[in-house]
N, C-alpha and C. Protein backbone atom coordinates (compact mmCIF):
# COMPACT_ATOMS: atom_id res chain seq x y z
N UNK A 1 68.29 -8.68 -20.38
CA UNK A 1 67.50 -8.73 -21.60
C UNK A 1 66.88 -7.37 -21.88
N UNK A 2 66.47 -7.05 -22.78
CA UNK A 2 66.34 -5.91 -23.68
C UNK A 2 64.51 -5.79 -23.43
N UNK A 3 64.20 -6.77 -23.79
CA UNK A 3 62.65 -7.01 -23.96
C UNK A 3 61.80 -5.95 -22.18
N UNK A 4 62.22 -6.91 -20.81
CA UNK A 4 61.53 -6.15 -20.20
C UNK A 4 62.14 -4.72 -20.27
N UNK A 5 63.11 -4.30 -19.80
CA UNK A 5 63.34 -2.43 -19.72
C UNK A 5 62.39 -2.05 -20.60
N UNK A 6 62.38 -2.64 -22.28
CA UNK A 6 61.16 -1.79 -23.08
C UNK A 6 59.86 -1.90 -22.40
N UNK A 7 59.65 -2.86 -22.61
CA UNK A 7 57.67 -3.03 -21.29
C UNK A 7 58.08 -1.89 -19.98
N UNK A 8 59.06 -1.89 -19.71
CA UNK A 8 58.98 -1.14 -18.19
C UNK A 8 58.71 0.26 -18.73
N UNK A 9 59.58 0.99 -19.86
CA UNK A 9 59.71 2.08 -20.22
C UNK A 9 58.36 2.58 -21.08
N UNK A 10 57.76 1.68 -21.59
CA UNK A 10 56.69 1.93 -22.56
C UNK A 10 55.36 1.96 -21.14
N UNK A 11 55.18 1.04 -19.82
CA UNK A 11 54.60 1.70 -19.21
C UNK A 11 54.58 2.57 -18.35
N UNK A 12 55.28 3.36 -18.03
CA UNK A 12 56.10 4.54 -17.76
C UNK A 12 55.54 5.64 -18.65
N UNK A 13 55.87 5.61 -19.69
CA UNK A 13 55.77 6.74 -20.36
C UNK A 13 53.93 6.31 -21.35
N UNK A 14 53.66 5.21 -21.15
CA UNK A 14 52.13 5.35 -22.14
C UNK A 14 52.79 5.75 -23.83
N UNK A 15 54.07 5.49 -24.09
CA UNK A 15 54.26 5.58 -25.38
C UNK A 15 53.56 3.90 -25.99
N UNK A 16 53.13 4.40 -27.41
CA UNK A 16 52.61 3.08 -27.98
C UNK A 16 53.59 2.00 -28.20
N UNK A 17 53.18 1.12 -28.84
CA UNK A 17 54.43 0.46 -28.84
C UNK A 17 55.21 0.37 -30.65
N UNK A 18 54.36 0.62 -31.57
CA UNK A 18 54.18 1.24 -32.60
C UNK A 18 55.35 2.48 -32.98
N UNK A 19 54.91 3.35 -32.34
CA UNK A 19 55.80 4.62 -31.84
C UNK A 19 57.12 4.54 -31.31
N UNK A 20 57.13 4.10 -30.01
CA UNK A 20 58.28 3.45 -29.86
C UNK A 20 59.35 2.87 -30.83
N UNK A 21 58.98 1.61 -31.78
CA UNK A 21 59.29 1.35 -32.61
C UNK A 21 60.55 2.11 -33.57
N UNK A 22 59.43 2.69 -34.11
CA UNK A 22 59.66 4.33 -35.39
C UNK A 22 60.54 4.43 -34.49
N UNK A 23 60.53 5.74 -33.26
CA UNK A 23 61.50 6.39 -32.66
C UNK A 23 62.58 5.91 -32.61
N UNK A 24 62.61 4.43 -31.97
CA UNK A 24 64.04 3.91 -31.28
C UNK A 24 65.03 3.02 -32.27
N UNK A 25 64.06 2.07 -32.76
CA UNK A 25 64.79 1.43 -33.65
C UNK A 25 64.39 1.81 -35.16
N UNK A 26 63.35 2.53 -35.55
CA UNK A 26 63.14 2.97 -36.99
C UNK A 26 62.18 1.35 -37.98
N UNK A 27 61.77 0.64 -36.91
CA UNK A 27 60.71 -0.03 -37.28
C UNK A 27 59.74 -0.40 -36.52
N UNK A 28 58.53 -0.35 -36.91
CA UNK A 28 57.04 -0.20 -36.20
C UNK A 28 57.00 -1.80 -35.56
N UNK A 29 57.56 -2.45 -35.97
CA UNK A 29 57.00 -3.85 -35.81
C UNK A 29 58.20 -4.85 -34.34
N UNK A 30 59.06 -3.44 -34.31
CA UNK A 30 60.32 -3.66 -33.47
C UNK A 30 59.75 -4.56 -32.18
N UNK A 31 58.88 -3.98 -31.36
CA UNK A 31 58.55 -4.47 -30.08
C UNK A 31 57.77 -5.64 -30.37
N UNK A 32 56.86 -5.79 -31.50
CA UNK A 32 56.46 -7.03 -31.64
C UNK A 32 57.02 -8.38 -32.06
N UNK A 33 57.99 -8.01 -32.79
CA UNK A 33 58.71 -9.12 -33.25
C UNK A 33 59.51 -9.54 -31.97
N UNK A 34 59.98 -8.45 -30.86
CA UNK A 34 60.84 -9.32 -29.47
C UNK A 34 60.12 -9.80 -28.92
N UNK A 35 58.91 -9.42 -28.57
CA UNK A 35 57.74 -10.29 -27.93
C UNK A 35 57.99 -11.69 -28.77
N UNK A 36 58.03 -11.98 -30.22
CA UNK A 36 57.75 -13.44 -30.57
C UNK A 36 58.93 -13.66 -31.17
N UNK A 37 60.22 -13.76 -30.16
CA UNK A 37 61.46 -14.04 -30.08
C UNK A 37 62.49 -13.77 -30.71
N UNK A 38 62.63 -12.43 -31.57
CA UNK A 38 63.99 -11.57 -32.18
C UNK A 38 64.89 -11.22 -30.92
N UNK A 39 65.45 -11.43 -31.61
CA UNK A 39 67.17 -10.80 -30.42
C UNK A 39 68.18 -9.98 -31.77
N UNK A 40 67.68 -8.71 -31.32
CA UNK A 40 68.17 -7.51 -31.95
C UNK A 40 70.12 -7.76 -31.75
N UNK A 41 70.87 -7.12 -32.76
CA UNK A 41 71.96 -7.33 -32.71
C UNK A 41 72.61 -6.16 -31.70
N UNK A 42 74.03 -6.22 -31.80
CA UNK A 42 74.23 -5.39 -30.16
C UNK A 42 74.52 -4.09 -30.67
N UNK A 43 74.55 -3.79 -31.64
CA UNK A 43 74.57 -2.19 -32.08
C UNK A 43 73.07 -1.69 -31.94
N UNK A 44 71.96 -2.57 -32.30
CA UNK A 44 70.71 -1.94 -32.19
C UNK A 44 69.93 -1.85 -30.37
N UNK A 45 70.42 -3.05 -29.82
CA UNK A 45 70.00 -2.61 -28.73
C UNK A 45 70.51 -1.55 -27.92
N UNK A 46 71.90 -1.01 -28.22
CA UNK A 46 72.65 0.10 -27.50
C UNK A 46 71.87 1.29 -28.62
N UNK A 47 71.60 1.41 -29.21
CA UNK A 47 70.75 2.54 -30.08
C UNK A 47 69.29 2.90 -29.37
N UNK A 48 68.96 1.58 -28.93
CA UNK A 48 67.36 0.99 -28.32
C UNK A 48 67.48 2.03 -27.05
N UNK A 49 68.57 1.28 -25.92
CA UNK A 49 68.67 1.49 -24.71
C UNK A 49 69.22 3.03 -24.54
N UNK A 50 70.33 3.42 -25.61
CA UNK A 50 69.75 5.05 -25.50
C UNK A 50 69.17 5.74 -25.44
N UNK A 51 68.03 5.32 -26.39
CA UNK A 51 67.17 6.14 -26.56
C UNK A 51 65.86 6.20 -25.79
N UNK A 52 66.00 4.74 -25.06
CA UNK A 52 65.07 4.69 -23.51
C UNK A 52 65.81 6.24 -22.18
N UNK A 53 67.64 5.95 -22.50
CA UNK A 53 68.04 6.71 -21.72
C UNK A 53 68.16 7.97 -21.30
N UNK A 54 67.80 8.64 -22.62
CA UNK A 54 68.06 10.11 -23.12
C UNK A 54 66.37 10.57 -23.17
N UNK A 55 65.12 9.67 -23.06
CA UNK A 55 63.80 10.35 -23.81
C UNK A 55 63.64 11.20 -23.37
N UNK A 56 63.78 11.29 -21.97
CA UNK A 56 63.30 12.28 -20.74
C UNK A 56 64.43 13.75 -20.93
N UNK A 57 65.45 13.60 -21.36
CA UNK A 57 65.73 14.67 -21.87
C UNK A 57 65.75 15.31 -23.12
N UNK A 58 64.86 14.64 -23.60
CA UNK A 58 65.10 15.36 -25.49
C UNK A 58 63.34 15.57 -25.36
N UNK A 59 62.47 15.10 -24.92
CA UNK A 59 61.14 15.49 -24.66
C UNK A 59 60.98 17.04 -23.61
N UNK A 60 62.05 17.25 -22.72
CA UNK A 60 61.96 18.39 -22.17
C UNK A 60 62.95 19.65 -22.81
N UNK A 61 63.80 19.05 -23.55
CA UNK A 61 64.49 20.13 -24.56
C UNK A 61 64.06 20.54 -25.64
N UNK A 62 63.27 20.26 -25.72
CA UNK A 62 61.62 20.51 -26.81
C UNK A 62 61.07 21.72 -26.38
């Protein structure tokens, strides 16, 4: 499931969850709506889970 890795990654990094949102999927309300049971389609969670995968290198290529 998609839902914990984000909780794991958001406390990890102290990104909001707001933020997150914007960044990964391009809506603010992203992490709240999986909390109260959306199941993102499988192009958006591989967009999601990239962009959990890659943060740590595009925050230090900065």
């Amino acid at each position: 499931m998609l839902l914990p890795k984000i909780e794991s990654f958001l406390r990890q990094t102290g990104m909001p969850v707001t933020k997150f949102g914007r960044l990964a999927a391009h809506d603010p309300r992203f992490v709240g709506d999986l909390r109260n049971g959306r199941e993102p389609r499988s192009a958006l969670s591989s967009r999601v889970e990239h962009f959990m995968n890659t943060f740590g290198e595009n925050v230090h290529a900065a």
